[in-house]
PDB file of N, CA and C in Angstrom:
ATOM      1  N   UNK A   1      75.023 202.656  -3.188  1.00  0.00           N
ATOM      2  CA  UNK A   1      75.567 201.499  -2.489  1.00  0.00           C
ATOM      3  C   UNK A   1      74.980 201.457  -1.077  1.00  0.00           C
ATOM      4  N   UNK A   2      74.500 200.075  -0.406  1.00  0.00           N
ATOM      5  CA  UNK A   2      73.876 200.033   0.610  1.00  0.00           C
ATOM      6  C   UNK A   2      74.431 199.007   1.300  1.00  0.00           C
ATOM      7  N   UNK A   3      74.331 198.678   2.722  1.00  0.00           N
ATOM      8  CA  UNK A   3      74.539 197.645   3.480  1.00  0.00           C
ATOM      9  C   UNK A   3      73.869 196.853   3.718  1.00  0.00           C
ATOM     10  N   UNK A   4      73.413 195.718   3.960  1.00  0.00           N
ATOM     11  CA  UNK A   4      72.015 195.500   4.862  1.00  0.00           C
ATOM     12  C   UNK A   4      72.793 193.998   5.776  1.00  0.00           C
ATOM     13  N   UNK A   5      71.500 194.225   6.471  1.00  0.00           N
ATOM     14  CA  UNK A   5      72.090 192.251   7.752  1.00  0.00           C
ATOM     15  C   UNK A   5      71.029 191.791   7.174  1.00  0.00           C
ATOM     16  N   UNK A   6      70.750 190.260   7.161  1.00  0.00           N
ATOM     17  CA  UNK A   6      69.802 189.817   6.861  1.00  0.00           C
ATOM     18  C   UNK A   6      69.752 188.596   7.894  1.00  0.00           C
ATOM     19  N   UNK A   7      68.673 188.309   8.557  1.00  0.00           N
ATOM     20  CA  UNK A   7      68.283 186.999   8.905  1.00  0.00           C
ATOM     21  C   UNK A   7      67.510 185.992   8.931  1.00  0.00           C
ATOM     22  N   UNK A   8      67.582 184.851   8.610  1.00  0.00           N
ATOM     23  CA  UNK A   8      66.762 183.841   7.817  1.00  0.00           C
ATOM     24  C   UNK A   8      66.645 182.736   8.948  1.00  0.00           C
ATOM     25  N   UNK A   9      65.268 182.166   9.284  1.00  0.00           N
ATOM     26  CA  UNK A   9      65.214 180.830  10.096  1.00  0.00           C
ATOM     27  C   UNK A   9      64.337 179.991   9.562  1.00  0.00           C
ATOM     28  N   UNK A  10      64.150 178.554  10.334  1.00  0.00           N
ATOM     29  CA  UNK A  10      63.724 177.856   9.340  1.00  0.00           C
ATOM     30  C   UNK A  10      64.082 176.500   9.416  1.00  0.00           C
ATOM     31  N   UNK A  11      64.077 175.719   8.752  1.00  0.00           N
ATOM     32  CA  UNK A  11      64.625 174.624   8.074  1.00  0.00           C
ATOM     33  C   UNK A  11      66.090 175.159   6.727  1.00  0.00           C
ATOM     34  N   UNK A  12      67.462 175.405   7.599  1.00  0.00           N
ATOM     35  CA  UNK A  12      68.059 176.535   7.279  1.00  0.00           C
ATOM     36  C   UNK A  12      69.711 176.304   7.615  1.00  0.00           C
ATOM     37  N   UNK A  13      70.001 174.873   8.448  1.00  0.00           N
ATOM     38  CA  UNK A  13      71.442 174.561   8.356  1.00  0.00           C
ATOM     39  C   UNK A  13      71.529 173.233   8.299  1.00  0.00           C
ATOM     40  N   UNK A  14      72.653 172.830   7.269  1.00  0.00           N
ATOM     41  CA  UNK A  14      72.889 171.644   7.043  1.00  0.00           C
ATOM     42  C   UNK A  14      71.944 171.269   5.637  1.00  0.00           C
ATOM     43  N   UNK A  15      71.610 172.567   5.046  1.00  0.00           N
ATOM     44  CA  UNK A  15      70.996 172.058   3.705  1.00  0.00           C
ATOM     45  C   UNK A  15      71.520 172.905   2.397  1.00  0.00           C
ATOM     46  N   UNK A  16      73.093 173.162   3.009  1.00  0.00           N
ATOM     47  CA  UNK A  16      73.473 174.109   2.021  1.00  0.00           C
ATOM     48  C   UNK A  16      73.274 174.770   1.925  1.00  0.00           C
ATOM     49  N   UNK A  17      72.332 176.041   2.625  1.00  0.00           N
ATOM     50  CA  UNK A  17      71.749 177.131   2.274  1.00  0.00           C
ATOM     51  C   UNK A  17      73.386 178.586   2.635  1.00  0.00           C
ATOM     52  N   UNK A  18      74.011 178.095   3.207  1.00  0.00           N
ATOM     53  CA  UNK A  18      75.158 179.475   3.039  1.00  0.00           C
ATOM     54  C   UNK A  18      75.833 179.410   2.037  1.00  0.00           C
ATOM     55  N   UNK A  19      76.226 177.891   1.083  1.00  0.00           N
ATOM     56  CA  UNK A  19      77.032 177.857  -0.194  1.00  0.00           C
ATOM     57  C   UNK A  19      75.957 178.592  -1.235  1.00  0.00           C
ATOM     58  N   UNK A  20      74.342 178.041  -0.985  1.00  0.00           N
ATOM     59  CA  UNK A  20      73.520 178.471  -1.436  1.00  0.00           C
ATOM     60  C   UNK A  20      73.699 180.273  -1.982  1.00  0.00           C
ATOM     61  N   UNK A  21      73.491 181.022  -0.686  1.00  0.00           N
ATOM     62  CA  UNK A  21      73.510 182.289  -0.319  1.00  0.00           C
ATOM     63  C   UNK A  21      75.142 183.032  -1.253  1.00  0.00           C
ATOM     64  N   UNK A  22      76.335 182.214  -0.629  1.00  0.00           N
ATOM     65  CA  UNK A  22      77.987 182.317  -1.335  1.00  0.00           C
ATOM     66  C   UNK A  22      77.186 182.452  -2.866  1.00  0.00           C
ATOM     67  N   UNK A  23      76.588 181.507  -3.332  1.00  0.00           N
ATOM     68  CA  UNK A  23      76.680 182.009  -4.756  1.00  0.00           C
ATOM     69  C   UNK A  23      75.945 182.485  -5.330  1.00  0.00           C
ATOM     70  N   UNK A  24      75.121 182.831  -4.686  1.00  0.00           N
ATOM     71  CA  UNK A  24      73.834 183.869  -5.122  1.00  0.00           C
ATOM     72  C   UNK A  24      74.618 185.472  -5.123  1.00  0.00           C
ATOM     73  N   UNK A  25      75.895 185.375  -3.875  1.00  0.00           N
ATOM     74  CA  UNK A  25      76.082 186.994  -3.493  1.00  0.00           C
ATOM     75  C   UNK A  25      77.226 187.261  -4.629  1.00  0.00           C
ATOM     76  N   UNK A  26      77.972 186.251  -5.127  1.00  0.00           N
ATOM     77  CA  UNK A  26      78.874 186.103  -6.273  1.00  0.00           C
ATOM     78  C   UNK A  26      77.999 186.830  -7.667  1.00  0.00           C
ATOM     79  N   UNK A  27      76.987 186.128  -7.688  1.00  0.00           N
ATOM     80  CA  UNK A  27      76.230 186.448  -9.083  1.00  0.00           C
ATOM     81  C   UNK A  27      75.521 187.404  -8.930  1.00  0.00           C
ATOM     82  N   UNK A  28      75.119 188.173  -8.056  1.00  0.00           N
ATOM     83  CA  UNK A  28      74.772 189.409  -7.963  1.00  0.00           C
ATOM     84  C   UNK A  28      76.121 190.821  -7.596  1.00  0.00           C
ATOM     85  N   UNK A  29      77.338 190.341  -8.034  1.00  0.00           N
ATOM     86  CA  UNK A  29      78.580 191.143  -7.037  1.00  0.00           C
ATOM     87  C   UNK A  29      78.301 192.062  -5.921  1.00  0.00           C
ATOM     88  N   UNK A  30      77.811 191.359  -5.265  1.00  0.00           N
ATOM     89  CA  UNK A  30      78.125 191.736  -3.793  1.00  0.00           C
ATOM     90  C   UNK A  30      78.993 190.876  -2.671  1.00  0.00           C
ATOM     91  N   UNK A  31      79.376 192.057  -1.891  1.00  0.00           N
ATOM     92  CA  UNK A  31      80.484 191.409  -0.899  1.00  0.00           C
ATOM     93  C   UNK A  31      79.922 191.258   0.879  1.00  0.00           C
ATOM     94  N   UNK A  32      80.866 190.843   1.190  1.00  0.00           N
ATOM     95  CA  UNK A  32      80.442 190.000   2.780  1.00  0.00           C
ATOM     96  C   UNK A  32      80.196 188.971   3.097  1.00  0.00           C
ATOM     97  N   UNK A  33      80.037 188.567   3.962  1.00  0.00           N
ATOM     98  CA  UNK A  33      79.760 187.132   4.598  1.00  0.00           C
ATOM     99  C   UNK A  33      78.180 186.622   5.058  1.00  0.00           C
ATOM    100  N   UNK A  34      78.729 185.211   5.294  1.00  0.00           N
ATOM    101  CA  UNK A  34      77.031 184.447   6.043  1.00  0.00           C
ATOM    102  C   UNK A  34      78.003 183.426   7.042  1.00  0.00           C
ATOM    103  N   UNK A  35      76.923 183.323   8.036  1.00  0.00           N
ATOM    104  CA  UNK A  35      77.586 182.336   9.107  1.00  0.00           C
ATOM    105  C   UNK A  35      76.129 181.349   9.357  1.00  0.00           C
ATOM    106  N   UNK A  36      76.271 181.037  10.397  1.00  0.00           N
ATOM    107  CA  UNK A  36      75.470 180.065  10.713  1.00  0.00           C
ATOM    108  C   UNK A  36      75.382 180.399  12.274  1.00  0.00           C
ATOM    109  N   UNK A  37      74.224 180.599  13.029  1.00  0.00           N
ATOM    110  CA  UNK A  37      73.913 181.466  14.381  1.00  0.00           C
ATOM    111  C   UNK A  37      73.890 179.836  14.855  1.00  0.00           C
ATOM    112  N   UNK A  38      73.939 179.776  16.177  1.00  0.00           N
ATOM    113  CA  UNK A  38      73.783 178.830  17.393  1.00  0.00           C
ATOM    114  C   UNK A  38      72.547 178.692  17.553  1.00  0.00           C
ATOM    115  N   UNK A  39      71.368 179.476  17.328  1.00  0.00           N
ATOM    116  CA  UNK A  39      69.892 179.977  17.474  1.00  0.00           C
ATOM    117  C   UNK A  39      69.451 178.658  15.959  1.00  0.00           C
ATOM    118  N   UNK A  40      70.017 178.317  15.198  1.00  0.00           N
ATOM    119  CA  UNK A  40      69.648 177.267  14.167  1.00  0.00           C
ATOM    120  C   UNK A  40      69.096 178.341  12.701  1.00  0.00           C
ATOM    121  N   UNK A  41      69.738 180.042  13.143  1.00  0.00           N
ATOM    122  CA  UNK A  41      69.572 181.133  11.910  1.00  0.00           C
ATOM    123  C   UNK A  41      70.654 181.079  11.018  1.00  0.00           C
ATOM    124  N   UNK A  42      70.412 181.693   9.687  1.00  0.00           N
ATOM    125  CA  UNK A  42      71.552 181.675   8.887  1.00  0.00           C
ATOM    126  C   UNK A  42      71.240 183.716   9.086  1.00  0.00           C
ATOM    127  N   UNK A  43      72.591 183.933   9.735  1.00  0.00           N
ATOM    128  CA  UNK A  43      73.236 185.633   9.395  1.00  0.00           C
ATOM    129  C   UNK A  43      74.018 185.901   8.428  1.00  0.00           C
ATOM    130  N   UNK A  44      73.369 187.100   7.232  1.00  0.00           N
ATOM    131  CA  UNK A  44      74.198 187.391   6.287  1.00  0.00           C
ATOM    132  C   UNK A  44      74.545 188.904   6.467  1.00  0.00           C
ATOM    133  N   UNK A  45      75.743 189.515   6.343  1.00  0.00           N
ATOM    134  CA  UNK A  45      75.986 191.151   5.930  1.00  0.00           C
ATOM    135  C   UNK A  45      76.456 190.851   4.623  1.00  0.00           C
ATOM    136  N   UNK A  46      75.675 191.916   4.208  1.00  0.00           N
ATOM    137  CA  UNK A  46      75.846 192.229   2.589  1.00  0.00           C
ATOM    138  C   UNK A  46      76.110 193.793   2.170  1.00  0.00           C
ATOM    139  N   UNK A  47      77.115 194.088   1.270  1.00  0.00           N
ATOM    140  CA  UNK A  47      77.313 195.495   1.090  1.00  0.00           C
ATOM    141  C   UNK A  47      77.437 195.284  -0.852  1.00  0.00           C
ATOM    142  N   UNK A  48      76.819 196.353  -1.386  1.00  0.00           N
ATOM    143  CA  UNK A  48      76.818 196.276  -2.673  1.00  0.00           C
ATOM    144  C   UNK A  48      75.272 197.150  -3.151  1.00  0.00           C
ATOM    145  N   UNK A  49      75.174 197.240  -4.708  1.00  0.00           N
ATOM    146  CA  UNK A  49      73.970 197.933  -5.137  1.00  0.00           C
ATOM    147  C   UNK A  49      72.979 197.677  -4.248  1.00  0.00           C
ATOM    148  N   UNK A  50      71.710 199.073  -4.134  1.00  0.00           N
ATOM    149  CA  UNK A  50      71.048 198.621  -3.648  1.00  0.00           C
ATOM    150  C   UNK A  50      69.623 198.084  -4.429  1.00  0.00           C
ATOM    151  N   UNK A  51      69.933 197.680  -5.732  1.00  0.00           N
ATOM    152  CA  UNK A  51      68.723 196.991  -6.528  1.00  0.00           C
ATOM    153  C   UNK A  51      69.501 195.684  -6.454  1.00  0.00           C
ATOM    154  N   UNK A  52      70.524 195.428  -6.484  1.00  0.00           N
ATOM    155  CA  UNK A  52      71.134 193.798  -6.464  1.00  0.00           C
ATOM    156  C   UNK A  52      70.810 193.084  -5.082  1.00  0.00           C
ATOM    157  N   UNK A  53      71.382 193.748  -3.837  1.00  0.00           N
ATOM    158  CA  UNK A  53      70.748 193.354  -2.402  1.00  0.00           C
ATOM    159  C   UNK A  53      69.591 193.304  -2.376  1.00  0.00           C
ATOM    160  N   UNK A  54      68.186 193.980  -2.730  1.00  0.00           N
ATOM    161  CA  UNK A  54      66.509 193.752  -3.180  1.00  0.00           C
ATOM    162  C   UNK A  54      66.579 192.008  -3.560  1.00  0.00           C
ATOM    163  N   UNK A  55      67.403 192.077  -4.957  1.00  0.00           N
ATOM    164  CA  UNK A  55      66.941 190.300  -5.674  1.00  0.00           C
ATOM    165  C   UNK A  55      67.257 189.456  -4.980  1.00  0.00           C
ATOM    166  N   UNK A  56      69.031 189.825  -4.378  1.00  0.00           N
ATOM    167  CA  UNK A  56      69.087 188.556  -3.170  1.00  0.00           C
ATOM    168  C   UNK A  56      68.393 188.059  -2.242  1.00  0.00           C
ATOM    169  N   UNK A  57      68.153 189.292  -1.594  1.00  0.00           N
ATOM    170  CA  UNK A  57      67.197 189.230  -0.671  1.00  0.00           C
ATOM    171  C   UNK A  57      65.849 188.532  -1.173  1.00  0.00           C
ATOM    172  N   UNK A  58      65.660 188.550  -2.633  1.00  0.00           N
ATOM    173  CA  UNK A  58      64.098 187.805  -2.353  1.00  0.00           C
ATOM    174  C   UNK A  58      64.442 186.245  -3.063  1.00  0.00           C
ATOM    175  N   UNK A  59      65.492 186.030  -3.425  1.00  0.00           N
ATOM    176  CA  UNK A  59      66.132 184.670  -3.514  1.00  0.00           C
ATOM    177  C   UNK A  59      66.246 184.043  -2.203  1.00  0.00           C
ATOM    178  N   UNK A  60      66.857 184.741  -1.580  1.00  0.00           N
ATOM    179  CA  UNK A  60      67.187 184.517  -0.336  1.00  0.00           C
ATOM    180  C   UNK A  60      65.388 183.876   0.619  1.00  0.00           C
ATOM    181  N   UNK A  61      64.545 184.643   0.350  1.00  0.00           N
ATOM    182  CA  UNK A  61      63.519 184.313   0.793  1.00  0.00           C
ATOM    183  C   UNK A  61      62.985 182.716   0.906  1.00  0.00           C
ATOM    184  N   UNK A  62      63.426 182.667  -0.920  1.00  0.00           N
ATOM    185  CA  UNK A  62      63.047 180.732  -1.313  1.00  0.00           C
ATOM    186  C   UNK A  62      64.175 180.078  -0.817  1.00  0.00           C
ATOM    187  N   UNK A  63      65.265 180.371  -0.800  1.00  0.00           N
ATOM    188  CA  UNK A  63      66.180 179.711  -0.513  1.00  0.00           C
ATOM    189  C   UNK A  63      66.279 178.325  -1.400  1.00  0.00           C
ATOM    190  N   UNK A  64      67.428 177.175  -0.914  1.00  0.00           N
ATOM    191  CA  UNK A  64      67.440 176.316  -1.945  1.00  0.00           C
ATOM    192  C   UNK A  64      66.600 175.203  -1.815  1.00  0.00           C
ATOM    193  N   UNK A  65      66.383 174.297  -2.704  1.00  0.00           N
ATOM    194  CA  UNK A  65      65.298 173.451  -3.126  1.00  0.00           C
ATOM    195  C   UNK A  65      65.215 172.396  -1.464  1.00  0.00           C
ATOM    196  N   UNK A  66      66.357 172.252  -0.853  1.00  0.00           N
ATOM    197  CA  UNK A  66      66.482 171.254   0.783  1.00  0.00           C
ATOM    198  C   UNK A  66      66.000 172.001   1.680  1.00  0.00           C
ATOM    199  N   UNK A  67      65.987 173.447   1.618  1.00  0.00           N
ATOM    200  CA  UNK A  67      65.686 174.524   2.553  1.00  0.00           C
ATOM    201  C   UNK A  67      64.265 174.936   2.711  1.00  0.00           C
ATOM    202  N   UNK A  68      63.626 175.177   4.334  1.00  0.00           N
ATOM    203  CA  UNK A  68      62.774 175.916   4.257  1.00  0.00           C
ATOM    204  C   UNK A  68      62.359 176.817   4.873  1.00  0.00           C
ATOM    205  N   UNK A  69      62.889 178.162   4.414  1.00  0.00           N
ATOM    206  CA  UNK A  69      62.790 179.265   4.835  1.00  0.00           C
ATOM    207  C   UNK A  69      61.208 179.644   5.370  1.00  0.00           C
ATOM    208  N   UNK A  70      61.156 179.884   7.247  1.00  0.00           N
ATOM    209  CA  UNK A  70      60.055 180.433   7.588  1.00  0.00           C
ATOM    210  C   UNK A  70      59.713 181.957   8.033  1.00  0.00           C
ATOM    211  N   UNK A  71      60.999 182.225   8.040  1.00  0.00           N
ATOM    212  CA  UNK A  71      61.215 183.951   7.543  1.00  0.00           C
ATOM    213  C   UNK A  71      62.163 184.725   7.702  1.00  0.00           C
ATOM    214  N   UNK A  72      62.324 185.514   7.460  1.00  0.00           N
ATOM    215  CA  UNK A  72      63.550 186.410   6.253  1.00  0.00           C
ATOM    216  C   UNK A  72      63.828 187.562   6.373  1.00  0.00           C
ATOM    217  N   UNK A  73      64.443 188.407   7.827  1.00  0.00           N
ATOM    218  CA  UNK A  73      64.500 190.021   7.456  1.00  0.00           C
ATOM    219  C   UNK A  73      65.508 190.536   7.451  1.00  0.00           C
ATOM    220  N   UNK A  74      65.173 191.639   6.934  1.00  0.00           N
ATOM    221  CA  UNK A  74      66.632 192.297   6.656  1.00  0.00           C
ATOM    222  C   UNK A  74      66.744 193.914   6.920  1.00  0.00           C
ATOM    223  N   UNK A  75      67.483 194.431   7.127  1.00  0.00           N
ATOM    224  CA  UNK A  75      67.770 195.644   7.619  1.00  0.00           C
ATOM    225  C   UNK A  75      69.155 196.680   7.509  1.00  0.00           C
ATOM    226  N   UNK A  76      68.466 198.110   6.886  1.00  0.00           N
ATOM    227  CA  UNK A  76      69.430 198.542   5.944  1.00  0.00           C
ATOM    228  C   UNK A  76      70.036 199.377   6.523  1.00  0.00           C
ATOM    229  N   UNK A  77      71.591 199.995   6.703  1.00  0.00           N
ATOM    230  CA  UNK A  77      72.348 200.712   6.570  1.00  0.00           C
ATOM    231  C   UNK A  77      73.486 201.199   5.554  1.00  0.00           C
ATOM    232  N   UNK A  78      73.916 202.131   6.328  1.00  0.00           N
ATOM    233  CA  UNK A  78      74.651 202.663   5.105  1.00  0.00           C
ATOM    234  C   UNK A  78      76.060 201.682   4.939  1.00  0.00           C
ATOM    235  N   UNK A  79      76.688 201.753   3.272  1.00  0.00           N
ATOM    236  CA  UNK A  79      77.638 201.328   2.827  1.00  0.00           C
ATOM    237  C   UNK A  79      78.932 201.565   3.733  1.00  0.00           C
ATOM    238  N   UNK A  80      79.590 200.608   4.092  1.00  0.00           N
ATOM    239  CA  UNK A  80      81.005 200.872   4.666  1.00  0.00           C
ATOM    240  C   UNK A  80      82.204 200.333   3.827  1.00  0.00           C
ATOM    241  N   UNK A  81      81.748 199.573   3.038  1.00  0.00           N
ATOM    242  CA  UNK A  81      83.423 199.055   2.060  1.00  0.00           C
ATOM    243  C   UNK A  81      83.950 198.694   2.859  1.00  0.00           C
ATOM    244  N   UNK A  82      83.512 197.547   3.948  1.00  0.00           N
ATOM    245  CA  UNK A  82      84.408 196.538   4.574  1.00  0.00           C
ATOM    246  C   UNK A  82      84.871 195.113   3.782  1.00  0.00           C
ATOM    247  N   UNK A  83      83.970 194.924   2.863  1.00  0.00           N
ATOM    248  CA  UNK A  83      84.756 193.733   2.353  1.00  0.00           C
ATOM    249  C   UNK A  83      85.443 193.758   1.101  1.00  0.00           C
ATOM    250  N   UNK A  84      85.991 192.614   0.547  1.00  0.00           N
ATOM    251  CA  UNK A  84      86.787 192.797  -0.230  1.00  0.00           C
ATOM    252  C   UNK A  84      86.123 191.431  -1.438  1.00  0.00           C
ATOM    253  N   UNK A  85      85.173 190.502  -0.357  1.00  0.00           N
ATOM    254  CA  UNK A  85      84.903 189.373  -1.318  1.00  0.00           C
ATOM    255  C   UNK A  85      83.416 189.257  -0.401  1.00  0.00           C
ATOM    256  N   UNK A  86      83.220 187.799  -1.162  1.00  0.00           N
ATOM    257  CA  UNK A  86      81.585 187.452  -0.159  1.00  0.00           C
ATOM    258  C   UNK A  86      82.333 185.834   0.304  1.00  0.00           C
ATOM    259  N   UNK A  87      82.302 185.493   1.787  1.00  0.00           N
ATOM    260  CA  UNK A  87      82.697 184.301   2.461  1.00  0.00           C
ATOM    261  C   UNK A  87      81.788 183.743   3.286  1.00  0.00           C
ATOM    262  N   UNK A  88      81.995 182.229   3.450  1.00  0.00           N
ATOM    263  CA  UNK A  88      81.060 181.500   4.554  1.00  0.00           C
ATOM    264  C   UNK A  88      82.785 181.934   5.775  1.00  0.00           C
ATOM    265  N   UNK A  89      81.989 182.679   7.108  1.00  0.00           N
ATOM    266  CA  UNK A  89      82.064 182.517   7.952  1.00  0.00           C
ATOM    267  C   UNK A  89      81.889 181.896   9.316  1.00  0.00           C
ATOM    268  N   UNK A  90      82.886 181.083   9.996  1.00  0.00           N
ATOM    269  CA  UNK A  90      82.067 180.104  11.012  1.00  0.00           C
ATOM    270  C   UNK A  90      82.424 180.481  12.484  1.00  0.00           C
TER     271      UNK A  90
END
């Protein structure tokens, strides 16, 4: 089990891309949140497998069909079992 933050900019709010992200982290069961930065970034923490966080993460890369992701990183720590679900945070 791993943690990671991820941050994505771009062509990247207001195109759905955190409901996007909500159900990508559902179908991979992982937990935590995504918000939406002031900077025009989408911030995600994610805690769960660390081969399931890999696929998101490269979903996450294309993002959805309105979106256009100009880049994408992410950065790993260890598991804390802070969440309980995956939420859009604002």
């Amino acid at each position: 089990m791993k943690r990671a933050e991820i941050l994505v900019n771009g062509l990247v709010q207001g195109v759905g891309f955190r409901y996007f992200v909500v159900r990508l982290a559902e179908k991979f069961g992982l937990k935590g949140y995504t918000k939406n930065l002031y900077t025009g970034e989408v911030y995600t923490v994610v805690e769960g497998e660390l081969a399931m966080i890999e696929e998101f993460f490269n979903k996450i890369k294309i993002g959805p069909s309105h979106a256009d992701v100009k880049n994408a990183s992410i950065e790993w720590s260890d598991f804390q079992n802070e969440f309980t679900k995956f939420e859009v945070r604002y």
